[in-house]
N, C-alpha and C. Protein backbone atom coordinates (compact mmCIF):
# COMPACT_ATOMS: atom_id res chain seq x y z
N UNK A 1 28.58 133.75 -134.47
CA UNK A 1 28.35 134.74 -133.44
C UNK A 1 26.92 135.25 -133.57
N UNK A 2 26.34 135.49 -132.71
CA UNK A 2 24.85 135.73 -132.40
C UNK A 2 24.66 136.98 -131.87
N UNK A 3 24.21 138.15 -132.48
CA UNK A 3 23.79 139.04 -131.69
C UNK A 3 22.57 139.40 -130.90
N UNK A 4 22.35 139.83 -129.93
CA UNK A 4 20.73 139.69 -129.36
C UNK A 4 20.63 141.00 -128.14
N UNK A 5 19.64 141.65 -128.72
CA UNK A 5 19.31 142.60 -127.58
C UNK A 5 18.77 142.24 -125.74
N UNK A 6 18.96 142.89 -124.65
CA UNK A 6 18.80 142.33 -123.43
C UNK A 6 17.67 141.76 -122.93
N UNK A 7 16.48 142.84 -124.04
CA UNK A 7 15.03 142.07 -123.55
C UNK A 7 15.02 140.98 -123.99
N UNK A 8 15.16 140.61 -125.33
CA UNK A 8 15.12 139.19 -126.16
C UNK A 8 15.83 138.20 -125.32
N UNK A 9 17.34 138.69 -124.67
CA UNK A 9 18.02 137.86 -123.67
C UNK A 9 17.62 137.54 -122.71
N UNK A 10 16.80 138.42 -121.93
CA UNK A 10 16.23 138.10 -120.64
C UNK A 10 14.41 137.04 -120.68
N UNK A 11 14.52 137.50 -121.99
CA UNK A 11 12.86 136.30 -122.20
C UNK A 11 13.53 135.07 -122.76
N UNK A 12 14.40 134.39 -123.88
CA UNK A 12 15.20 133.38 -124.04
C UNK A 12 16.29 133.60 -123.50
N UNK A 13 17.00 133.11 -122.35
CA UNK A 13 17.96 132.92 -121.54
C UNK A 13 18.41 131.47 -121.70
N UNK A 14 17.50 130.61 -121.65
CA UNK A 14 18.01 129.52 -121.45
C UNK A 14 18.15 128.97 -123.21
N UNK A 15 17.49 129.43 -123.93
CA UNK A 15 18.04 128.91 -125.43
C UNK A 15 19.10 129.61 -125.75
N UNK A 16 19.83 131.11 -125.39
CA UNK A 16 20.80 131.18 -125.38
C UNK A 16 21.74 130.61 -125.06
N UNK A 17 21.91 130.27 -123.63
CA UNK A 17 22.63 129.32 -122.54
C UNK A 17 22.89 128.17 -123.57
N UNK A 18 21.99 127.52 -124.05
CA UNK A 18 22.03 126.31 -124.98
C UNK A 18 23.26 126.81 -126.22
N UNK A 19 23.12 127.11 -126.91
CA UNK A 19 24.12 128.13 -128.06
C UNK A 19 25.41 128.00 -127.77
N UNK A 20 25.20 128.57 -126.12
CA UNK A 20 26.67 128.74 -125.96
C UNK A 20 27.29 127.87 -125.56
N UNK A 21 26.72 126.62 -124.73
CA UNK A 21 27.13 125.47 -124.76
C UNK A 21 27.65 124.63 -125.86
N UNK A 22 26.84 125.06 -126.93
CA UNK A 22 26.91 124.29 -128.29
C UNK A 22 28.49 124.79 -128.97
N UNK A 23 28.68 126.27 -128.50
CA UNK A 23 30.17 126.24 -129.22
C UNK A 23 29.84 127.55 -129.23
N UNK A 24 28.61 128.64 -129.75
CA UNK A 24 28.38 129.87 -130.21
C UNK A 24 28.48 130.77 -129.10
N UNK A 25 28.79 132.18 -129.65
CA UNK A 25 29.23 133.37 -129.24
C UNK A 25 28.23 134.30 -129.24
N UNK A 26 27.67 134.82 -127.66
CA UNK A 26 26.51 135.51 -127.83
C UNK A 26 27.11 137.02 -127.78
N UNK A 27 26.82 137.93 -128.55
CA UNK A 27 26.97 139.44 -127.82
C UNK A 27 25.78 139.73 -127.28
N UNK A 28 25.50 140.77 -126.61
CA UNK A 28 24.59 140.98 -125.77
C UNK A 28 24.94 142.56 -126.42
N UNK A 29 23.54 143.15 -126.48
CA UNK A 29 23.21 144.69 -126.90
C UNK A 29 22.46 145.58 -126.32
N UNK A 30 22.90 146.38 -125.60
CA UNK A 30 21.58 147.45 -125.07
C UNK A 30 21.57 148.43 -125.89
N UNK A 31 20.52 148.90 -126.03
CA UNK A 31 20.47 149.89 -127.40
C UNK A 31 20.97 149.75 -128.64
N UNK A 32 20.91 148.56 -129.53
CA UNK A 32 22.10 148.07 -130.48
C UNK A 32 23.11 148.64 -130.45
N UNK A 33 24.10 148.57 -128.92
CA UNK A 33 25.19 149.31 -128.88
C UNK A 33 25.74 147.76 -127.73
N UNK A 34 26.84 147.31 -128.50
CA UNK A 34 27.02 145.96 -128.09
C UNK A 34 27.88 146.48 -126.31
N UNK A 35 27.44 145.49 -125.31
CA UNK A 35 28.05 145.87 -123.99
C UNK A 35 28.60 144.75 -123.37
N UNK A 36 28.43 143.05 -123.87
CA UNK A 36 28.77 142.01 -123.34
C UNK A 36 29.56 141.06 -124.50
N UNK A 37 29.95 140.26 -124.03
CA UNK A 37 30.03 138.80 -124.94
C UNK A 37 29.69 137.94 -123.72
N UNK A 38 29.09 136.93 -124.28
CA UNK A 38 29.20 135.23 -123.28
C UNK A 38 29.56 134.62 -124.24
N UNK A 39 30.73 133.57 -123.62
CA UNK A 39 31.02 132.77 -124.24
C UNK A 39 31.48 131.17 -123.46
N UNK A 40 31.28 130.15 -123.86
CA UNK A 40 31.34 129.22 -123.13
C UNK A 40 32.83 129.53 -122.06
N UNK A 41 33.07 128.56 -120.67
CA UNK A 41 33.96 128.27 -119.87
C UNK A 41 34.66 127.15 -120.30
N UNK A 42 35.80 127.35 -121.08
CA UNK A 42 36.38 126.06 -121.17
C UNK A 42 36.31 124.62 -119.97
N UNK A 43 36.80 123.50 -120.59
CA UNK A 43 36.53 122.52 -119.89
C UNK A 43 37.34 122.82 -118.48
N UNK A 44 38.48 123.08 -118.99
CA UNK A 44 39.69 123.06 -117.37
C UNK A 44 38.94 123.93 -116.35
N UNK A 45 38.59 124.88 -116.95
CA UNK A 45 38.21 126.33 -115.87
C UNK A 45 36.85 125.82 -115.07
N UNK A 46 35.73 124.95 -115.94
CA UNK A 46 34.32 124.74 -115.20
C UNK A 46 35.18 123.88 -113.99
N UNK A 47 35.97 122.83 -114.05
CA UNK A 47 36.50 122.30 -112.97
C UNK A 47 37.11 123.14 -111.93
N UNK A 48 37.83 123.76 -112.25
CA UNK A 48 38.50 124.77 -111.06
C UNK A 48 37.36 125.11 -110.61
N UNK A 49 36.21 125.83 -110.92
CA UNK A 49 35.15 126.54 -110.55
C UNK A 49 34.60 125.68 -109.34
N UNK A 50 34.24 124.04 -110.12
CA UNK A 50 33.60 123.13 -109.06
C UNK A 50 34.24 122.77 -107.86
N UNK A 51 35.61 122.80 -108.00
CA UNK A 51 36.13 122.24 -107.12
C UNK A 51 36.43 123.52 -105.98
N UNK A 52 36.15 124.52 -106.50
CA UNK A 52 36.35 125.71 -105.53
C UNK A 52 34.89 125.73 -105.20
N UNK A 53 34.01 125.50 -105.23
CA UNK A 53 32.61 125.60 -105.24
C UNK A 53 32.71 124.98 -103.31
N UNK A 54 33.41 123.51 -103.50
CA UNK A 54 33.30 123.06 -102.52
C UNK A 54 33.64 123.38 -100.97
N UNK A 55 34.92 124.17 -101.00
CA UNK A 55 35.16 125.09 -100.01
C UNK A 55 34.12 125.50 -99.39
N UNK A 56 32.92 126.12 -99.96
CA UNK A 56 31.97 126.90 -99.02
C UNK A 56 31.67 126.52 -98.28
N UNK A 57 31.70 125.74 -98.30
CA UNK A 57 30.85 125.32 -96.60
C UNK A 57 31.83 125.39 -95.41
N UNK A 58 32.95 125.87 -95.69
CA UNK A 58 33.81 126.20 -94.65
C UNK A 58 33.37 127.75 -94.04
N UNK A 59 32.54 128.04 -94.48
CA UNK A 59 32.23 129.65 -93.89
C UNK A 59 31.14 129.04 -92.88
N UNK A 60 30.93 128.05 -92.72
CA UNK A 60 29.69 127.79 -91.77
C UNK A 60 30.76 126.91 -90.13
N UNK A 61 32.36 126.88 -90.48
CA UNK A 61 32.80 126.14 -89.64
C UNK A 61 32.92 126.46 -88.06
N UNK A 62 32.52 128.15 -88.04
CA UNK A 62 32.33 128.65 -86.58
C UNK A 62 30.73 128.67 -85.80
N UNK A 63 29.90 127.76 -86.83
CA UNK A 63 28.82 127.91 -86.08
C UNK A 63 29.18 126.18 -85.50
N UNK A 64 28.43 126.43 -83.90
CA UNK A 64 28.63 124.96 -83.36
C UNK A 64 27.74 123.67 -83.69
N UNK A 65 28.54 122.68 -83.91
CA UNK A 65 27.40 121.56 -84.59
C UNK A 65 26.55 121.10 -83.33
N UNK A 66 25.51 120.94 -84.62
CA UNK A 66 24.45 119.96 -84.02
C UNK A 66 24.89 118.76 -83.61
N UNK A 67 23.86 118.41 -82.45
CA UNK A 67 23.93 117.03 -82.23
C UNK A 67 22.19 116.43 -81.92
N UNK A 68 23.07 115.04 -82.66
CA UNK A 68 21.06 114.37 -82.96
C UNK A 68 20.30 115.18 -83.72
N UNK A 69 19.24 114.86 -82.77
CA UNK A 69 17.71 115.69 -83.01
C UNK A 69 17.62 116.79 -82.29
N UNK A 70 18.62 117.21 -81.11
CA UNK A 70 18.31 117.93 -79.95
C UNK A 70 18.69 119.46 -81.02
N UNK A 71 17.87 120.48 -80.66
CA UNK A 71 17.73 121.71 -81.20
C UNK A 71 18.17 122.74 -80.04
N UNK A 72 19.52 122.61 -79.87
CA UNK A 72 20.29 123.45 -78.90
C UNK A 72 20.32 124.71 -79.53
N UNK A 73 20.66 125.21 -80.75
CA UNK A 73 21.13 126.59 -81.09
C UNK A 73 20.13 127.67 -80.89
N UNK A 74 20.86 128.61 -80.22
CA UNK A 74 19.57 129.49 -80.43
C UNK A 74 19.97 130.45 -81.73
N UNK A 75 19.11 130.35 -82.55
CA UNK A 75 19.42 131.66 -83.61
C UNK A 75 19.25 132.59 -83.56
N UNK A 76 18.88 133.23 -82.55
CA UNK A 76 19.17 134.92 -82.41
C UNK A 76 20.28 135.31 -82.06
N UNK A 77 20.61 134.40 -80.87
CA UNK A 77 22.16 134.32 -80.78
C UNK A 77 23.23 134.69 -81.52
N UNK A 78 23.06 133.22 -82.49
CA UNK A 78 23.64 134.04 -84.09
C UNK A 78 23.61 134.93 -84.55
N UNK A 79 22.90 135.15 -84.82
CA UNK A 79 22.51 136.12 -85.89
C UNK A 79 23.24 137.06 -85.43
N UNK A 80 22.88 137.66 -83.92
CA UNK A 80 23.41 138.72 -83.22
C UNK A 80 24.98 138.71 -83.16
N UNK A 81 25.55 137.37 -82.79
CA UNK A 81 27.06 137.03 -82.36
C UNK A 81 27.63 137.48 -83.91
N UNK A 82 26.77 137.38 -85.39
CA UNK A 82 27.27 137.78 -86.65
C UNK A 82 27.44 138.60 -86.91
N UNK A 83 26.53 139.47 -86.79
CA UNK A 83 26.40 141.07 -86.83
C UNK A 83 27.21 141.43 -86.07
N UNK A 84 27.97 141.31 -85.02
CA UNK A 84 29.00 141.63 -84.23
C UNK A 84 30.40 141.50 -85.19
N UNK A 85 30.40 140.57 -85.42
CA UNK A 85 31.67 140.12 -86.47
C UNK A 85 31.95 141.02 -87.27
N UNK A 86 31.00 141.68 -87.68
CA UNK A 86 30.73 142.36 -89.13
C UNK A 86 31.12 143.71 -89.21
């Protein structure tokens, strides 16, 4: 287990990231007063994650598709017809 304050975390992030991939347990400290753990995502769970990942693009299924090259949409339109939604 690794302890590390937020500045030290936020300047090595990614050699942390590494650690925890490797197997290790980061706490995270603001004020040496511990406020986090990271710890790796087991294997099963990163999959659920990805495979839910893919869904998103279903939030784009009410805008109307393109066709070709032709640049029919107007995007203010949008934007506006969204903000309505909202």
């Amino acid at each position: 287990m690794k302890k590390v304050n937020v500045s030290e975390l936020k300047s090595k992030l990614s050699a942390y990231l590494r650690a925890v991939r490797a197997g290790h347990e980061v706490i995270v400290l603001d004020r040496n007063l511990p406020v986090a753990r990271i710890t790796a995502i087991p294997e099963a769970e990163i999959l659920t994650y990805t495979a839910a990942s893919a869904s998103v693009v279903d939030v784009f299924s009410h805008l109307p598709a393109l066709s070709g090259n032709k640049r029919t949409l107007n995007s203010l339109a949008l934007l506006i017809a969204d903000r309505e939604r909202r």
